[in-house]
PDB file of N, CA and C in Angstrom:
ATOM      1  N   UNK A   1     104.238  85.219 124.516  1.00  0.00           N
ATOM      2  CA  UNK A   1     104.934  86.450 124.845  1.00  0.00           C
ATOM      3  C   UNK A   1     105.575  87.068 123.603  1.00  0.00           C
ATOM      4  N   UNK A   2     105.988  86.158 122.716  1.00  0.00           N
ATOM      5  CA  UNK A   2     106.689  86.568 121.550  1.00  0.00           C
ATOM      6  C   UNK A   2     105.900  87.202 120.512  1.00  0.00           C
ATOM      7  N   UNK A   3     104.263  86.311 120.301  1.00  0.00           N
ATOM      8  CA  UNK A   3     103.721  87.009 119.451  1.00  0.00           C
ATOM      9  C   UNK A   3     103.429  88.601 120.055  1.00  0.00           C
ATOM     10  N   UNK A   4     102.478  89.040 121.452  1.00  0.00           N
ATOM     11  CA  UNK A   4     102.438  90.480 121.753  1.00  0.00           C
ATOM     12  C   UNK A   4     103.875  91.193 121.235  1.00  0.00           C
ATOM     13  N   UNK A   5     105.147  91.133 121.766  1.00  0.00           N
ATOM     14  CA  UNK A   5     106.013  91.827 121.731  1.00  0.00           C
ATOM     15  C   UNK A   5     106.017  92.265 120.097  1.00  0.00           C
ATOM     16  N   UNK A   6     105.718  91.105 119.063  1.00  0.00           N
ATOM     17  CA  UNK A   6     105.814  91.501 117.458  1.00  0.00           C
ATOM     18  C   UNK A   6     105.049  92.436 117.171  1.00  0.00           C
ATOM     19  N   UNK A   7     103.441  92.116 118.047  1.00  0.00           N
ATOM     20  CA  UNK A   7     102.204  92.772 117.651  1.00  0.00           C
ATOM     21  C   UNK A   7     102.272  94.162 118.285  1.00  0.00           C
ATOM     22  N   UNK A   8     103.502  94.340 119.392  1.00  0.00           N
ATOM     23  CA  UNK A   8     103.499  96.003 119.976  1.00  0.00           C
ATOM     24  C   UNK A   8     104.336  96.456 118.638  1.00  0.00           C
ATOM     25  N   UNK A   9     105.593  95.785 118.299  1.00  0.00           N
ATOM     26  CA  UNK A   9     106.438  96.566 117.650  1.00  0.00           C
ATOM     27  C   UNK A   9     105.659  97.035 115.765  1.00  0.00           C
ATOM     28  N   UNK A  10     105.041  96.263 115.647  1.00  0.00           N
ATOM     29  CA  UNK A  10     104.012  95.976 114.253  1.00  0.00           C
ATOM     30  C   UNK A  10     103.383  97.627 114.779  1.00  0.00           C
ATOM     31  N   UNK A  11     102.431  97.283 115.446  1.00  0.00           N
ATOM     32  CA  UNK A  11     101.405  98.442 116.191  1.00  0.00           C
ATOM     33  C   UNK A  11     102.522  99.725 116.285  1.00  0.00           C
ATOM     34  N   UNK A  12     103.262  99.686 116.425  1.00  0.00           N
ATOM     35  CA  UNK A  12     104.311 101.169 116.947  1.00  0.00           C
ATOM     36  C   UNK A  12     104.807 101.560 115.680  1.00  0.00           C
ATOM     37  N   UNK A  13     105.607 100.512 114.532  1.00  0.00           N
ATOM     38  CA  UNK A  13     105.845 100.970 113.164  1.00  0.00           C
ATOM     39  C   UNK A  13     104.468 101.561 112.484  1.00  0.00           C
ATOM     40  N   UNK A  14     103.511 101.088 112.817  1.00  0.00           N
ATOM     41  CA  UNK A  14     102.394 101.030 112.212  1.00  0.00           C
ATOM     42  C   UNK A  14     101.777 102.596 111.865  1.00  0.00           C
ATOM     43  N   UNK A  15     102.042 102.834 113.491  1.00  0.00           N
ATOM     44  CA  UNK A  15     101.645 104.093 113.725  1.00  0.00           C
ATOM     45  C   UNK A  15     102.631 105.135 113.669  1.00  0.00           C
ATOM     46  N   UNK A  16     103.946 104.705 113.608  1.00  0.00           N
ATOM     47  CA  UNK A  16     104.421 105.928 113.159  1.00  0.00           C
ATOM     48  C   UNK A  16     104.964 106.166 111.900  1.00  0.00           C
ATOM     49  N   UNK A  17     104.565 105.232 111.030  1.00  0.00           N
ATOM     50  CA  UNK A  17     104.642 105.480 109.985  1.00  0.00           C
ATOM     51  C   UNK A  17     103.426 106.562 109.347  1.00  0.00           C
ATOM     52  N   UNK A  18     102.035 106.218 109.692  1.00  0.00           N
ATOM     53  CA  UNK A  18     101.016 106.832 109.390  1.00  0.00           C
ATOM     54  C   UNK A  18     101.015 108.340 110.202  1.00  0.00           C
ATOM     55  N   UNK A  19     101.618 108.289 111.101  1.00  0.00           N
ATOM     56  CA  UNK A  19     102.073 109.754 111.913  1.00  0.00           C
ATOM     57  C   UNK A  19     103.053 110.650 111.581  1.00  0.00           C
ATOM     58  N   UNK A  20     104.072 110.042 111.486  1.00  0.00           N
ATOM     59  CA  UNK A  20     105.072 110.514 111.071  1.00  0.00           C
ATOM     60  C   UNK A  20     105.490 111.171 109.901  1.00  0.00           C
ATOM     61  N   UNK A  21     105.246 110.175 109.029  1.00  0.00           N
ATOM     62  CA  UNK A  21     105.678 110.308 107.354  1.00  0.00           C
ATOM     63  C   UNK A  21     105.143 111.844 107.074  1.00  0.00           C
ATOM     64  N   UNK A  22     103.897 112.020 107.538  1.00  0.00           N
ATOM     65  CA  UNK A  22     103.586 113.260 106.768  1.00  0.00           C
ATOM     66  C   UNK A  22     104.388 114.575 106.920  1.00  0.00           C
ATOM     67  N   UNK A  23     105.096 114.158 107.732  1.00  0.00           N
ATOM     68  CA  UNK A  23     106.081 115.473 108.459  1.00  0.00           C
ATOM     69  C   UNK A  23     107.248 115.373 107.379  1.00  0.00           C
ATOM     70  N   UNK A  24     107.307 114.317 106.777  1.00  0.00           N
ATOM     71  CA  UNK A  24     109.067 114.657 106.389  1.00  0.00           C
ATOM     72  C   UNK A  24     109.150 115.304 105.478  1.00  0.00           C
ATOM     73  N   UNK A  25     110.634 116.096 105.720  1.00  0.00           N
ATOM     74  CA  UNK A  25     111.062 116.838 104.853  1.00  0.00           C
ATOM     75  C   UNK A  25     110.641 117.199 103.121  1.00  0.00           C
ATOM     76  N   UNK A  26     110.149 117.816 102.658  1.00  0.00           N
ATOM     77  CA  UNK A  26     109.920 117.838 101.104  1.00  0.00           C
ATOM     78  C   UNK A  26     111.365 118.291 100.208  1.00  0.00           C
ATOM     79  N   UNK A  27     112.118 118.255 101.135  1.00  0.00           N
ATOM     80  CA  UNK A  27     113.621 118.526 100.402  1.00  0.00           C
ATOM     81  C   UNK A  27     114.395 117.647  99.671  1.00  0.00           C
ATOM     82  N   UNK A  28     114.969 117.445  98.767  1.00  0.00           N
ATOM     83  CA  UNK A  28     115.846 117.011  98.546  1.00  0.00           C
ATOM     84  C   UNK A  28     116.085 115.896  99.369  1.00  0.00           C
ATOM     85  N   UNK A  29     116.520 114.704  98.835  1.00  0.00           N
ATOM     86  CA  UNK A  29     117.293 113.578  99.819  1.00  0.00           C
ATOM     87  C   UNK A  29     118.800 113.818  99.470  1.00  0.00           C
ATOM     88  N   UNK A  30     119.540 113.164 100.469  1.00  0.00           N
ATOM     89  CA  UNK A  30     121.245 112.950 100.012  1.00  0.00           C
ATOM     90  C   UNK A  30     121.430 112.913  98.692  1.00  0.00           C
ATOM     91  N   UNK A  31     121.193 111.544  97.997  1.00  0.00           N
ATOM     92  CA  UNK A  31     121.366 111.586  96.740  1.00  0.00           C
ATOM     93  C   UNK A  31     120.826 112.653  95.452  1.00  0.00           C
ATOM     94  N   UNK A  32     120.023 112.960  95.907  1.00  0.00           N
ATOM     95  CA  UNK A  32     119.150 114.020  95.214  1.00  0.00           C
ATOM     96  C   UNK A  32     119.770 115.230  94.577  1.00  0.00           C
ATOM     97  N   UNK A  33     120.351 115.644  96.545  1.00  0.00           N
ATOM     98  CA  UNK A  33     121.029 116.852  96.278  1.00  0.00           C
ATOM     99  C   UNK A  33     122.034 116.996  95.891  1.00  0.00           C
ATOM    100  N   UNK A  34     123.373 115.703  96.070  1.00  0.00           N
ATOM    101  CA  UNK A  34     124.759 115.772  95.127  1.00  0.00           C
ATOM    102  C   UNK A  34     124.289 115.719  93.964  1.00  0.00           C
ATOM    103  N   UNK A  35     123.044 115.190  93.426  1.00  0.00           N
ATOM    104  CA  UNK A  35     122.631 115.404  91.928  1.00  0.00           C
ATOM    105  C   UNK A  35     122.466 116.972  91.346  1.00  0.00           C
ATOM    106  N   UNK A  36     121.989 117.715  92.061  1.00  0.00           N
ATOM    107  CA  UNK A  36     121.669 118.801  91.822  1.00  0.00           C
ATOM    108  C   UNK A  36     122.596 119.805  92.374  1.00  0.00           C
ATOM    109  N   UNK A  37     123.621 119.555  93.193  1.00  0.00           N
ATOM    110  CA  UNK A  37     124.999 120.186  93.673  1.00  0.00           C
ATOM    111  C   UNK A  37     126.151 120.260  92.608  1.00  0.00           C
ATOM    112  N   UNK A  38     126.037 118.709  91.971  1.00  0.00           N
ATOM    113  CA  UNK A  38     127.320 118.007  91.112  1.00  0.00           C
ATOM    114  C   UNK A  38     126.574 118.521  89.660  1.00  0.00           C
ATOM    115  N   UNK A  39     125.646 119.232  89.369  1.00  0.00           N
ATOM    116  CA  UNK A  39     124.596 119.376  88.297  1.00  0.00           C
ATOM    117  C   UNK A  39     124.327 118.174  87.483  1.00  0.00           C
ATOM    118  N   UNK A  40     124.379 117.268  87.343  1.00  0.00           N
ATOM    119  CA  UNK A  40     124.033 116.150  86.676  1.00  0.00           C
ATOM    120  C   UNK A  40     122.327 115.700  87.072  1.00  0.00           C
ATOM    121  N   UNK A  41     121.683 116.048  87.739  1.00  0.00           N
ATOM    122  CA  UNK A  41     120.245 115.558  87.670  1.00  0.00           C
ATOM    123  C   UNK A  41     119.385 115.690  86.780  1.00  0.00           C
ATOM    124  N   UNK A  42     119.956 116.697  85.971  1.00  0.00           N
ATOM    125  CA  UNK A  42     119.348 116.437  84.515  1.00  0.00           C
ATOM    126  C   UNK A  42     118.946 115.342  83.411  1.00  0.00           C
ATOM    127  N   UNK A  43     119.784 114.313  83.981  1.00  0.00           N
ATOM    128  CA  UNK A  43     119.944 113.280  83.320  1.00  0.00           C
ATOM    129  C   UNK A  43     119.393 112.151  84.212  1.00  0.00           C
ATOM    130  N   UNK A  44     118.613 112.259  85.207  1.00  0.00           N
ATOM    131  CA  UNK A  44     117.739 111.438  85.545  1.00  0.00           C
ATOM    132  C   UNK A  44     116.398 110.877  84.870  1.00  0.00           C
ATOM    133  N   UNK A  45     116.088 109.675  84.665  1.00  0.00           N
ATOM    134  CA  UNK A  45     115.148 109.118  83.856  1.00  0.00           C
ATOM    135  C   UNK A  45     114.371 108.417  85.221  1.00  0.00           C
ATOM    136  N   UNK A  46     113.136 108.268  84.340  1.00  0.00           N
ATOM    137  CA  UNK A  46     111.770 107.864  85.751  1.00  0.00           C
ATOM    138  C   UNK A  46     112.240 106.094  85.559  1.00  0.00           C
ATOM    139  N   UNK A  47     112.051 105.442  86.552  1.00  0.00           N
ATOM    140  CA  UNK A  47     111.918 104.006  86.959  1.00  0.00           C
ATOM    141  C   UNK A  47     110.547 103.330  86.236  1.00  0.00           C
ATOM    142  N   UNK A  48     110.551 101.754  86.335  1.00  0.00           N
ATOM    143  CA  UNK A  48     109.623 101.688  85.362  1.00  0.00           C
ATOM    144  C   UNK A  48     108.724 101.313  86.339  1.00  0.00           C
ATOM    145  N   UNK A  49     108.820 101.455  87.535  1.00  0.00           N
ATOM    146  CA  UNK A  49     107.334 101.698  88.630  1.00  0.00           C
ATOM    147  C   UNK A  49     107.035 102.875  88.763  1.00  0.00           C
ATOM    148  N   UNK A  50     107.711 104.219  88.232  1.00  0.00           N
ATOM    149  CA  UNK A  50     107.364 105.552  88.437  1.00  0.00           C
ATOM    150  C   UNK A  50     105.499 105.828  88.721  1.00  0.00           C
ATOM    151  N   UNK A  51     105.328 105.159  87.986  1.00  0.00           N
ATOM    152  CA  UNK A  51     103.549 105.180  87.609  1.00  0.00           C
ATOM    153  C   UNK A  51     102.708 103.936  88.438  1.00  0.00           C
ATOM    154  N   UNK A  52     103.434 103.449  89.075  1.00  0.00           N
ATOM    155  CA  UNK A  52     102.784 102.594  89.998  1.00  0.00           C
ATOM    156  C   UNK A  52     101.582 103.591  90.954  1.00  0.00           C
ATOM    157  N   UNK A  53     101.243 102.737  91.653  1.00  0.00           N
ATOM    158  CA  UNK A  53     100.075 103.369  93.071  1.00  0.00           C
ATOM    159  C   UNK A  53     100.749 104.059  93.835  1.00  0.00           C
ATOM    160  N   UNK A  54     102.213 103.716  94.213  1.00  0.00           N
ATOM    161  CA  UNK A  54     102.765 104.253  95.549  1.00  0.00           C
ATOM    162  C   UNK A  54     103.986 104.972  94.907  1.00  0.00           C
ATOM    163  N   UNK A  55     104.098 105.066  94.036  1.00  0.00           N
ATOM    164  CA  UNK A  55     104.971 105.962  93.447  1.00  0.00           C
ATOM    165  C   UNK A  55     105.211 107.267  93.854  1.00  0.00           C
ATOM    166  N   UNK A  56     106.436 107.974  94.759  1.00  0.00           N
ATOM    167  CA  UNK A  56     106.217 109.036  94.963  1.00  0.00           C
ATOM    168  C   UNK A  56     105.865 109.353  96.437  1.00  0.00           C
ATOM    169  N   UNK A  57     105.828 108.277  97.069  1.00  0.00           N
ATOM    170  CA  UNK A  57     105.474 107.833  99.058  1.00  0.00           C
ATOM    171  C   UNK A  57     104.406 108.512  98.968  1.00  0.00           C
ATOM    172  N   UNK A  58     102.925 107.905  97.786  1.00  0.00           N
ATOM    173  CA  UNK A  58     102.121 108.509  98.027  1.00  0.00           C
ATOM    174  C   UNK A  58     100.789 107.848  97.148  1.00  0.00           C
ATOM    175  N   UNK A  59      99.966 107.906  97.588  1.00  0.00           N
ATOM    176  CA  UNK A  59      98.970 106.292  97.274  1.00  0.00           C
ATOM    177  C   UNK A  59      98.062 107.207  96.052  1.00  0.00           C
ATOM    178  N   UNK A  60      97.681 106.428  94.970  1.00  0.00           N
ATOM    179  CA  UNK A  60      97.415 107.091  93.960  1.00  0.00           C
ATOM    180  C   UNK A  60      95.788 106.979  94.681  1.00  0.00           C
ATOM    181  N   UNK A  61      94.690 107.907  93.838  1.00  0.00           N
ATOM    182  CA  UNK A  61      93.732 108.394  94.340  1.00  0.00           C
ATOM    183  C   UNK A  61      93.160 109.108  95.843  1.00  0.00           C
ATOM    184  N   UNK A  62      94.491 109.099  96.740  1.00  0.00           N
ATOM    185  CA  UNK A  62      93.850 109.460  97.894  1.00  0.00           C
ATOM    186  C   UNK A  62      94.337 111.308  97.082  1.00  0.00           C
ATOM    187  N   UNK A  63      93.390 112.216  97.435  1.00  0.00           N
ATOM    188  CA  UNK A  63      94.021 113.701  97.464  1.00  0.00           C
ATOM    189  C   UNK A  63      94.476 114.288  98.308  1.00  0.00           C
ATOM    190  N   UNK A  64      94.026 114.611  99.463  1.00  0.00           N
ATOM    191  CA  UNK A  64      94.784 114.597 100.453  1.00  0.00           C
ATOM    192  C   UNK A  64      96.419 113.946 101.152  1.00  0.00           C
ATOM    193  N   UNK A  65      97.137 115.157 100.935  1.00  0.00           N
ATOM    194  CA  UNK A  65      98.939 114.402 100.714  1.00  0.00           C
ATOM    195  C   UNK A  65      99.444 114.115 101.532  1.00  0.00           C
ATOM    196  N   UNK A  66      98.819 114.702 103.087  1.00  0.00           N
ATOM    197  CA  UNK A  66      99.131 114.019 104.388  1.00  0.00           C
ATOM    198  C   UNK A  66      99.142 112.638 104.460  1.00  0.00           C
ATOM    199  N   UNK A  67      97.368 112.009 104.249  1.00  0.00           N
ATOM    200  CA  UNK A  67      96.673 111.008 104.014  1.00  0.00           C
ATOM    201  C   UNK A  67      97.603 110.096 103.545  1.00  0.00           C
ATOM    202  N   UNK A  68      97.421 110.609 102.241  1.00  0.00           N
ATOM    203  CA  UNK A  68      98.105 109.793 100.884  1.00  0.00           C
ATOM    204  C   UNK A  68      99.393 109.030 101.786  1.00  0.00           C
ATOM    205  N   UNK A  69     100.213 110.528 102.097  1.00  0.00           N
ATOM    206  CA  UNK A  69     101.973 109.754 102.430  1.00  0.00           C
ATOM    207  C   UNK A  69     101.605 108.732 103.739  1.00  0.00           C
ATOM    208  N   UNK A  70     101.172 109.149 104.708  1.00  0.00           N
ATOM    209  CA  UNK A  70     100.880 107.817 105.758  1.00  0.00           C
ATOM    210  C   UNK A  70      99.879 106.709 105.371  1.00  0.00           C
ATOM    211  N   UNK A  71      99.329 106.888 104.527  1.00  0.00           N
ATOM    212  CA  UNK A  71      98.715 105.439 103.922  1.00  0.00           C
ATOM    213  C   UNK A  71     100.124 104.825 103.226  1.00  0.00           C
ATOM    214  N   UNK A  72     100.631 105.357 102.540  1.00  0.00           N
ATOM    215  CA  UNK A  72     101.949 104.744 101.656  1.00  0.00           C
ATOM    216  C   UNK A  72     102.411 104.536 102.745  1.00  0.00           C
ATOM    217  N   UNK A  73     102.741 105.277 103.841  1.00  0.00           N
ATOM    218  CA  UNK A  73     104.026 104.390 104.971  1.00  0.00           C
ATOM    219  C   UNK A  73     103.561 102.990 105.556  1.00  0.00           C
ATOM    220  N   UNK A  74     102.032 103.097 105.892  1.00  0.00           N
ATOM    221  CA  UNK A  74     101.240 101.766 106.317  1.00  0.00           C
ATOM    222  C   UNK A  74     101.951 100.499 105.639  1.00  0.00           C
ATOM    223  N   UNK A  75     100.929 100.971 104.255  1.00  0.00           N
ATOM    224  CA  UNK A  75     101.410  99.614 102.557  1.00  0.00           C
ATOM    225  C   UNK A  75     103.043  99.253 103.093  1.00  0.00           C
ATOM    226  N   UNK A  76     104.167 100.496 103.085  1.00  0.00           N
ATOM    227  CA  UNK A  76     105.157  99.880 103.249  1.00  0.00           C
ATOM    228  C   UNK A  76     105.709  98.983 104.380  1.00  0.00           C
ATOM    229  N   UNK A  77     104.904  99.554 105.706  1.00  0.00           N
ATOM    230  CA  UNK A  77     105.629  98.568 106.956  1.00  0.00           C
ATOM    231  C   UNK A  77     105.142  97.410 106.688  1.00  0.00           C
ATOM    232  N   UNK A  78     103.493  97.115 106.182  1.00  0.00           N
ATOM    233  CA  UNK A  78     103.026  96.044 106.026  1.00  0.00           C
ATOM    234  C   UNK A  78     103.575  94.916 105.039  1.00  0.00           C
ATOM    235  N   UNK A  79     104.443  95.675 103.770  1.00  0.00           N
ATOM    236  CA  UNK A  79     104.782  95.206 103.311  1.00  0.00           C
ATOM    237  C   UNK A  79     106.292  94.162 103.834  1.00  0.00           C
ATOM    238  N   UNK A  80     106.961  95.131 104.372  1.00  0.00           N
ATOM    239  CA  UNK A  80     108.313  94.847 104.502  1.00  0.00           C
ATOM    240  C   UNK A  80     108.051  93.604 105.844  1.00  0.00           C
ATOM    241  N   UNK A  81     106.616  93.236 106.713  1.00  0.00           N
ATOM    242  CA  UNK A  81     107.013  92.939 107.858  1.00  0.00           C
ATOM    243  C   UNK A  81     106.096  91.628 107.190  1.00  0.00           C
ATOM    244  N   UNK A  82     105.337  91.353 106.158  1.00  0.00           N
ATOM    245  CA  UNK A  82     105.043  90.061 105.246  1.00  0.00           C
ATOM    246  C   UNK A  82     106.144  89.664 104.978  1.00  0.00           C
ATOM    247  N   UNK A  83     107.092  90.388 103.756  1.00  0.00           N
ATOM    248  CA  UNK A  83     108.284  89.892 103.482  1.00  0.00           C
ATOM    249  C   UNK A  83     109.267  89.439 104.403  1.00  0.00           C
ATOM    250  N   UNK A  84     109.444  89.622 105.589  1.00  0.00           N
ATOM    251  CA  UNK A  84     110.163  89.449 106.408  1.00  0.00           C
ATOM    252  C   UNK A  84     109.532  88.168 107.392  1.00  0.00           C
ATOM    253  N   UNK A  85     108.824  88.347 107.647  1.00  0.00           N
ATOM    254  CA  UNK A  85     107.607  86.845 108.718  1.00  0.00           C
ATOM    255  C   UNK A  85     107.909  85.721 107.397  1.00  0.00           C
ATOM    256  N   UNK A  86     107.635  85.929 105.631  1.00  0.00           N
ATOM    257  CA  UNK A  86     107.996  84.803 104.962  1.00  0.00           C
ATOM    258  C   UNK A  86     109.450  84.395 104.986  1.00  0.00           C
ATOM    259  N   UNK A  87     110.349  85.057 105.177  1.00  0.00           N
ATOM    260  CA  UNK A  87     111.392  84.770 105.243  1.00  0.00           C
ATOM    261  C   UNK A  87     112.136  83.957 106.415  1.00  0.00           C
ATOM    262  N   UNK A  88     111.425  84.385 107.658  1.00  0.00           N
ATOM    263  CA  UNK A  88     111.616  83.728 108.797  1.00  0.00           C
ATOM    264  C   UNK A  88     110.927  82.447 108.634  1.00  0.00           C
ATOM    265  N   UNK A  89     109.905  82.180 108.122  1.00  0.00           N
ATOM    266  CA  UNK A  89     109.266  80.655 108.408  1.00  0.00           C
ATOM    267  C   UNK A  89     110.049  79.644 107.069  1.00  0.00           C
ATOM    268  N   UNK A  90     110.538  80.489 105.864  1.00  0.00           N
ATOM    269  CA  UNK A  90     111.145  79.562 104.966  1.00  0.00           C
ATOM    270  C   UNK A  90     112.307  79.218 106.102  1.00  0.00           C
ATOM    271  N   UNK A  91     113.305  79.865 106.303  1.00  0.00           N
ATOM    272  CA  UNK A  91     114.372  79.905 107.313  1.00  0.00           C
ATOM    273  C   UNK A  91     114.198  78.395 108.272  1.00  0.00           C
ATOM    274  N   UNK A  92     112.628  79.127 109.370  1.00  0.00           N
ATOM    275  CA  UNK A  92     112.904  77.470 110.025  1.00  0.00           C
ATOM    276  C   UNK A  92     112.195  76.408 109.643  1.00  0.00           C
ATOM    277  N   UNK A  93     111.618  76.544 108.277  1.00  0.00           N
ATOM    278  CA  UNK A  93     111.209  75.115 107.902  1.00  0.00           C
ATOM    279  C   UNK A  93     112.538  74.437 107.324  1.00  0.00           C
ATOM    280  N   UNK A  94     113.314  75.163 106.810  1.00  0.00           N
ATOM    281  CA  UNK A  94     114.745  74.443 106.203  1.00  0.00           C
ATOM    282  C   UNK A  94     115.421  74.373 107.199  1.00  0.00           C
ATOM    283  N   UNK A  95     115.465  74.559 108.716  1.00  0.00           N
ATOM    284  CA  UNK A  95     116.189  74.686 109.859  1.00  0.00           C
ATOM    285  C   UNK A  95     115.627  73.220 110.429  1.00  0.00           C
ATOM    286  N   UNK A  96     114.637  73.168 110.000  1.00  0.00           N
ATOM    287  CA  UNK A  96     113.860  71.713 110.793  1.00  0.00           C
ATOM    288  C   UNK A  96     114.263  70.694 110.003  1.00  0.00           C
ATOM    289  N   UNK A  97     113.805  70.611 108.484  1.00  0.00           N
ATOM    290  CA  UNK A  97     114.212  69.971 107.535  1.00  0.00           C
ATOM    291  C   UNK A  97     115.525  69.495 108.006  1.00  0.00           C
ATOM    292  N   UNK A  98     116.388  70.545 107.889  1.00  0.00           N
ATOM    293  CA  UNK A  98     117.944  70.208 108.129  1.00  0.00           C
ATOM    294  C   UNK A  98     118.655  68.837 109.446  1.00  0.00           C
ATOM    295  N   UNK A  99     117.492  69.636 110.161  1.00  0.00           N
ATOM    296  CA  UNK A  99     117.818  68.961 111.472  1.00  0.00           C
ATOM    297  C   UNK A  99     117.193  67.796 111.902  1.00  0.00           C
ATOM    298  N   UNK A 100     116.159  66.831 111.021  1.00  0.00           N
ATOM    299  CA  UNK A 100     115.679  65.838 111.135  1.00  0.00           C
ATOM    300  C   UNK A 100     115.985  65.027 110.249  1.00  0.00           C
TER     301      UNK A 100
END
């Protein structure tokens, strides 16, 4: 029962990441805009993943920018929900460990 319920919520991020994303805003984020409110964004320098693949919520070679941004949202749920499933099984192997 536990695995379906992961595999609906997996399946539902899944898809609305690849649905969704392409809609958002091209504005400014919070931080963005006190940068450019407070005038100091001038002095922003690129990260040293700037030039990565997904740099930019947007997958290098796809052209299409719809595409692109919901493929990048995919990479990211997939990413974050690996990182997170490893974290849970380190968790109860040291939970078992502990307890035997």
């Amino acid at each position: 029962m536990t695995g379906r319920f992961v595999a609906a919520g997996l399946l539902v991020a899944v898809a609305l990441a690849f649905l969704v994303s392409p809609l958002a805003s091209s504005e400014p984020d919070g931080l963005s805009k006190v940068a450019i409110e407070q005038g100091f964004d001038s002095t922003a320098r690129d990260h040293a993943l700037a030039d990565g693949p997904l740099a930019g919520y947007a997958v290098r070679g796809v052209s299409d920018a719809g595409l692109s941004k919901g493929l990048s949202g995919i990479v990211g749920v997939t990413v974050c929900f690996a990182v997170g499933t490893g974290v849970m099984v380190v968790v109860r192997r040291s939970r078992r460990k502990a307890g035997a």
